[in-house]
N, C-alpha and C. Protein backbone atom coordinates (compact mmCIF):
# COMPACT_ATOMS: atom_id res chain seq x y z
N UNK A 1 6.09 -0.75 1.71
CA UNK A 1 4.83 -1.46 1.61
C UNK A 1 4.46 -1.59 0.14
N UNK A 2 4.10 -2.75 -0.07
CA UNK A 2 3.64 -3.05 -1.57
C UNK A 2 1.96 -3.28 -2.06
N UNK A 3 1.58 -2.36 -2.82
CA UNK A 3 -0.06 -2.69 -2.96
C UNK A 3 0.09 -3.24 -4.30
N UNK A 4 -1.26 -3.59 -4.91
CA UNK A 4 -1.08 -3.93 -6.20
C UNK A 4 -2.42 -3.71 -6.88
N UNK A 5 -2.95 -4.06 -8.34
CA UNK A 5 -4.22 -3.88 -8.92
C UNK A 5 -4.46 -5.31 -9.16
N UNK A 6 -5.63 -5.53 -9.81
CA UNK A 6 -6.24 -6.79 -10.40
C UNK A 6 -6.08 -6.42 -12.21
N UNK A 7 -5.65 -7.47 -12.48
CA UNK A 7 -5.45 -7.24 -13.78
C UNK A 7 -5.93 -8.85 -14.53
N UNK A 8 -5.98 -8.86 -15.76
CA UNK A 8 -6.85 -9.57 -16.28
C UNK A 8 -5.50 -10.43 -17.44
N UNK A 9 -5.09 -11.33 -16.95
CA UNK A 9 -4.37 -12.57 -18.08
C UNK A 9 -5.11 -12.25 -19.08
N UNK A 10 -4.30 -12.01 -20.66
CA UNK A 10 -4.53 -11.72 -21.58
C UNK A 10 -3.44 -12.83 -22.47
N UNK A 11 -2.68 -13.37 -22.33
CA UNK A 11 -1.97 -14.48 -23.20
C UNK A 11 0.09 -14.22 -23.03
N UNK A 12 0.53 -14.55 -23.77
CA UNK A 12 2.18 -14.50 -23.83
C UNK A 12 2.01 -13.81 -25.07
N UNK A 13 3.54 -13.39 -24.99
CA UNK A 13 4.38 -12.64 -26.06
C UNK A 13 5.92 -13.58 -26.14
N UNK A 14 5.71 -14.15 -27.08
CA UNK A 14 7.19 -14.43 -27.13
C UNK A 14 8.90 -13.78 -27.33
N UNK A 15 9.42 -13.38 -26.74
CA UNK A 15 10.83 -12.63 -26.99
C UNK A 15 12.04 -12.73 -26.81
N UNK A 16 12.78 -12.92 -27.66
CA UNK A 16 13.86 -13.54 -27.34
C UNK A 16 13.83 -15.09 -26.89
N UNK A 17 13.33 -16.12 -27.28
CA UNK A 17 12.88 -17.38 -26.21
C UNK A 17 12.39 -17.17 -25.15
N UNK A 18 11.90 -16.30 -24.39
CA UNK A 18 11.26 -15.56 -23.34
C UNK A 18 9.91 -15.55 -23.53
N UNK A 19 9.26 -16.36 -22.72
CA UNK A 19 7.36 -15.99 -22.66
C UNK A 19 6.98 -15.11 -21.92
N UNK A 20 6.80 -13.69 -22.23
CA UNK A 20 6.38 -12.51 -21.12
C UNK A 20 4.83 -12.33 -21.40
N UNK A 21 4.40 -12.65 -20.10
CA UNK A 21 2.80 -12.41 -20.12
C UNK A 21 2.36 -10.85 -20.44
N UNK A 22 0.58 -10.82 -20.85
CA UNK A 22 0.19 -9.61 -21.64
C UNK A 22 -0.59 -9.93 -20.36
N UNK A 23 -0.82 -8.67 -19.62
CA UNK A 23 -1.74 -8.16 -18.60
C UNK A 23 -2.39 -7.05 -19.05
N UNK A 24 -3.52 -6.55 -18.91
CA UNK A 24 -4.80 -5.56 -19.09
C UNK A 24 -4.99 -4.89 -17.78
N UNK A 25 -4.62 -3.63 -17.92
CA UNK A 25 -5.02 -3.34 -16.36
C UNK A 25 -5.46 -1.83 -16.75
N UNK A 26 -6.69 -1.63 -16.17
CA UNK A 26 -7.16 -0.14 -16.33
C UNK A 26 -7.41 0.06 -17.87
N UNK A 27 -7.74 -0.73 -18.61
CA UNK A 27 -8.05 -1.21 -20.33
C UNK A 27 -7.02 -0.87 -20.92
N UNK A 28 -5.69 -0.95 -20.29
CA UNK A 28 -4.48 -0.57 -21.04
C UNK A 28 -3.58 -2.27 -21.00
N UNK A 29 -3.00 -2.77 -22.11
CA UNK A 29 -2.60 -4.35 -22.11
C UNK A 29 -1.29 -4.17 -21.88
N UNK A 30 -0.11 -4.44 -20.84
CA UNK A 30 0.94 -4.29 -21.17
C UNK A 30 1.45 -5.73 -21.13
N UNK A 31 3.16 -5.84 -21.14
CA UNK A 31 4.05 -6.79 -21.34
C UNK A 31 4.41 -6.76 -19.89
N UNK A 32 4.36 -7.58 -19.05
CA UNK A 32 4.30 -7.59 -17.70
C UNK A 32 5.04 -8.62 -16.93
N UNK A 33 6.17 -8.83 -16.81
CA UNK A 33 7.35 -9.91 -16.82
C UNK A 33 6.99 -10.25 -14.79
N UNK A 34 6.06 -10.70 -14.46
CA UNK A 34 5.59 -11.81 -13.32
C UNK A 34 5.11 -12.70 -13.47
N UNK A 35 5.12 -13.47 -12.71
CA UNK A 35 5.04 -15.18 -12.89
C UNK A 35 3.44 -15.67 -13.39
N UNK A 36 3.33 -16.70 -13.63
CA UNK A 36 2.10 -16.94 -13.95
C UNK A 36 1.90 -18.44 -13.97
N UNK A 37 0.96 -19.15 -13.46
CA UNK A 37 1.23 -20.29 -12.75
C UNK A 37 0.47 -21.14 -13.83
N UNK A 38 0.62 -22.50 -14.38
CA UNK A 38 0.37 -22.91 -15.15
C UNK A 38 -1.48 -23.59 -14.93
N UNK A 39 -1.98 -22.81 -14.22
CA UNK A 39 -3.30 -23.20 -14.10
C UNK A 39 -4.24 -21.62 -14.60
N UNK A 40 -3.61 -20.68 -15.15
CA UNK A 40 -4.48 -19.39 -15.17
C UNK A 40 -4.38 -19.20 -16.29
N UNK A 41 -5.58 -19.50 -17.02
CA UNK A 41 -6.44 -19.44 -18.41
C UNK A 41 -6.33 -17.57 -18.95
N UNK A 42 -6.21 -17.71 -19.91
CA UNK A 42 -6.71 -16.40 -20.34
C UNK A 42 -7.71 -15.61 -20.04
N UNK A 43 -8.47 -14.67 -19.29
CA UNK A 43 -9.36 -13.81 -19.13
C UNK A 43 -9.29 -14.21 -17.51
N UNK A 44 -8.30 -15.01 -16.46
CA UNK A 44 -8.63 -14.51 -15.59
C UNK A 44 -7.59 -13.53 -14.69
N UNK A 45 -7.95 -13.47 -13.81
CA UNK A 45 -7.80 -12.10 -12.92
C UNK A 45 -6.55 -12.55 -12.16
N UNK A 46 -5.38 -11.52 -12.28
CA UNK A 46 -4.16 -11.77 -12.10
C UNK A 46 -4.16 -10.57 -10.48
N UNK A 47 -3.29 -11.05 -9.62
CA UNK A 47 -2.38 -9.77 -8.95
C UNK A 47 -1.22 -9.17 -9.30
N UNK A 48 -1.36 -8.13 -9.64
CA UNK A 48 0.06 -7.04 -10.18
C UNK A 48 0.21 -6.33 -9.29
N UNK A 49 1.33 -6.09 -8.14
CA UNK A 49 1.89 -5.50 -7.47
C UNK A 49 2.69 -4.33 -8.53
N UNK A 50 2.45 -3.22 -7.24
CA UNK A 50 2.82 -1.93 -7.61
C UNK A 50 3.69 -1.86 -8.90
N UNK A 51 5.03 -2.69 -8.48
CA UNK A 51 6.52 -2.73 -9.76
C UNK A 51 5.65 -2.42 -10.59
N UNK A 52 4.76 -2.70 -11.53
CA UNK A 52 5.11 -2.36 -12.83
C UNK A 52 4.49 -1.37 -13.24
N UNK A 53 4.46 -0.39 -12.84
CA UNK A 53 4.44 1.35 -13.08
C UNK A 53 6.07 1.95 -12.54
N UNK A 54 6.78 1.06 -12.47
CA UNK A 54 8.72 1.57 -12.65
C UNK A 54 8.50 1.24 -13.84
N UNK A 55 9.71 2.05 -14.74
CA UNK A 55 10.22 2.04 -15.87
C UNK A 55 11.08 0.85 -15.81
N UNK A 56 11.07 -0.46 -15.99
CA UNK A 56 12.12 -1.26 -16.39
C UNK A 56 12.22 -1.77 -17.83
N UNK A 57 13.48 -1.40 -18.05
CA UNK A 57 13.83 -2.40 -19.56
C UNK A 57 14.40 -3.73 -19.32
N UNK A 58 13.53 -4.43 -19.84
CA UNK A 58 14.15 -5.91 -19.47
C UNK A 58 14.93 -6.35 -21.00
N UNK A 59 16.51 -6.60 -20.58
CA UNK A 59 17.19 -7.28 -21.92
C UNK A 59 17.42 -8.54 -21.65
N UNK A 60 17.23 -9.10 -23.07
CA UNK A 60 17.12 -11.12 -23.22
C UNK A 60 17.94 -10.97 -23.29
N UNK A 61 18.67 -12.06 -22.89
CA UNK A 61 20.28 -12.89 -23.29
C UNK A 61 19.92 -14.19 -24.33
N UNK A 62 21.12 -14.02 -25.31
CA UNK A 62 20.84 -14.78 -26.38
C UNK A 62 22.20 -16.02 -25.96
N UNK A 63 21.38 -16.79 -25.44
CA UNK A 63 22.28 -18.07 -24.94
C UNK A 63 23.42 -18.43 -25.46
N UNK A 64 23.42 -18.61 -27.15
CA UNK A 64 24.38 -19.48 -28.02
C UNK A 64 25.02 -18.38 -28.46
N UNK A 65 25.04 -16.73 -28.24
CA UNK A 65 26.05 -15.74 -28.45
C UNK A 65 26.75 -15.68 -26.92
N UNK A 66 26.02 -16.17 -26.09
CA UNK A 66 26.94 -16.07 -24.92
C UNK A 66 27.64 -17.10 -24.66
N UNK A 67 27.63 -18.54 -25.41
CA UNK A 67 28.13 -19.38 -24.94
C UNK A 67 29.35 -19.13 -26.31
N UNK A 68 29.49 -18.25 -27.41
CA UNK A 68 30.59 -17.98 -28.41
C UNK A 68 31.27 -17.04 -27.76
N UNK A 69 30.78 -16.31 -27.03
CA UNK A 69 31.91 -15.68 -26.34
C UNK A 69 32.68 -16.35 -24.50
N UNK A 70 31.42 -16.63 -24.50
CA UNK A 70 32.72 -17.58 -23.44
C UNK A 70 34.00 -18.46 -23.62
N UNK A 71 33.46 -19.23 -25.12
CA UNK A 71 34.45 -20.00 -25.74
C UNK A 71 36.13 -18.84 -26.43
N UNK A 72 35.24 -17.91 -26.76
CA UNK A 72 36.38 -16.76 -27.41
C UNK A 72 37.47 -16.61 -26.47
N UNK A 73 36.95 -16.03 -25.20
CA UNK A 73 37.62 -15.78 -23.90
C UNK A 73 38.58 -17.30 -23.44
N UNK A 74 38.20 -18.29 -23.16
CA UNK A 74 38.65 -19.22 -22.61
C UNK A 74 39.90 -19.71 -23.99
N UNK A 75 40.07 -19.36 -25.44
CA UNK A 75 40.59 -19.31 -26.06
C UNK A 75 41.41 -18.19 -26.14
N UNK A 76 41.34 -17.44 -25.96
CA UNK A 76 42.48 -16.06 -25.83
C UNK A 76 43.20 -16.69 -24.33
N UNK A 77 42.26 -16.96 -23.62
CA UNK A 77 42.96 -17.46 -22.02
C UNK A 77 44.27 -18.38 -21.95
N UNK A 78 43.77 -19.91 -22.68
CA UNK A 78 44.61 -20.63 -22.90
C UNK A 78 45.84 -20.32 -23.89
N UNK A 79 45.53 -19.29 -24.81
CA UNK A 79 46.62 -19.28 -26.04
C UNK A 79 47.73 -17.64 -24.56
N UNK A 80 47.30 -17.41 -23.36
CA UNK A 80 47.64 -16.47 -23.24
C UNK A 80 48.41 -16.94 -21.97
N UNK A 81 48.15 -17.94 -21.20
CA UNK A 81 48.70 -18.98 -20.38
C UNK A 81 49.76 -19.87 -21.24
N UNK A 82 49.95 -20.37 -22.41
CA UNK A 82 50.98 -20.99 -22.88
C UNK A 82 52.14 -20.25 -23.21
């Protein structure tokens, strides 16, 4: 079963090309990676389900280092197939 608090839209954080919303909950602001619908202004009142009192580390992927190593691979591939 999942409960949640009311928490208060406080703005984005940008990271990594990543917009992770700033939620306020219990006068503490965290970095709070749930959705947020393009009609909810700053100062209003969000639902935060339980998750985010787990410890998660969320890691960005940096697109154009992943698309140099795909190319690396598919180059060792082909030079390893001939």
């Amino acid at each position: 079963m999942c409960y949640g608090e009311i928490g208060i839209f406080k703005g984005f954080i940008v990271k990594g090309d990543v917009r992770v919303p700033l939620i306020e909950i219990n006068g503490e602001v965290r970095e709070i990676m749930i959705p947020i619908s393009q009609n909810v202004k700053i100062g209003d009142k969000v639902m935060v389900y339980n998750s985010y009192n787990f410890d998660y580390e969320f890691n960005y992927i940096n697109i154009e280092a992943l698309k140099l190593a795909l190319s690396m691979i598919q180059n060792v591939k082909s030079l390893l197939i001939h």
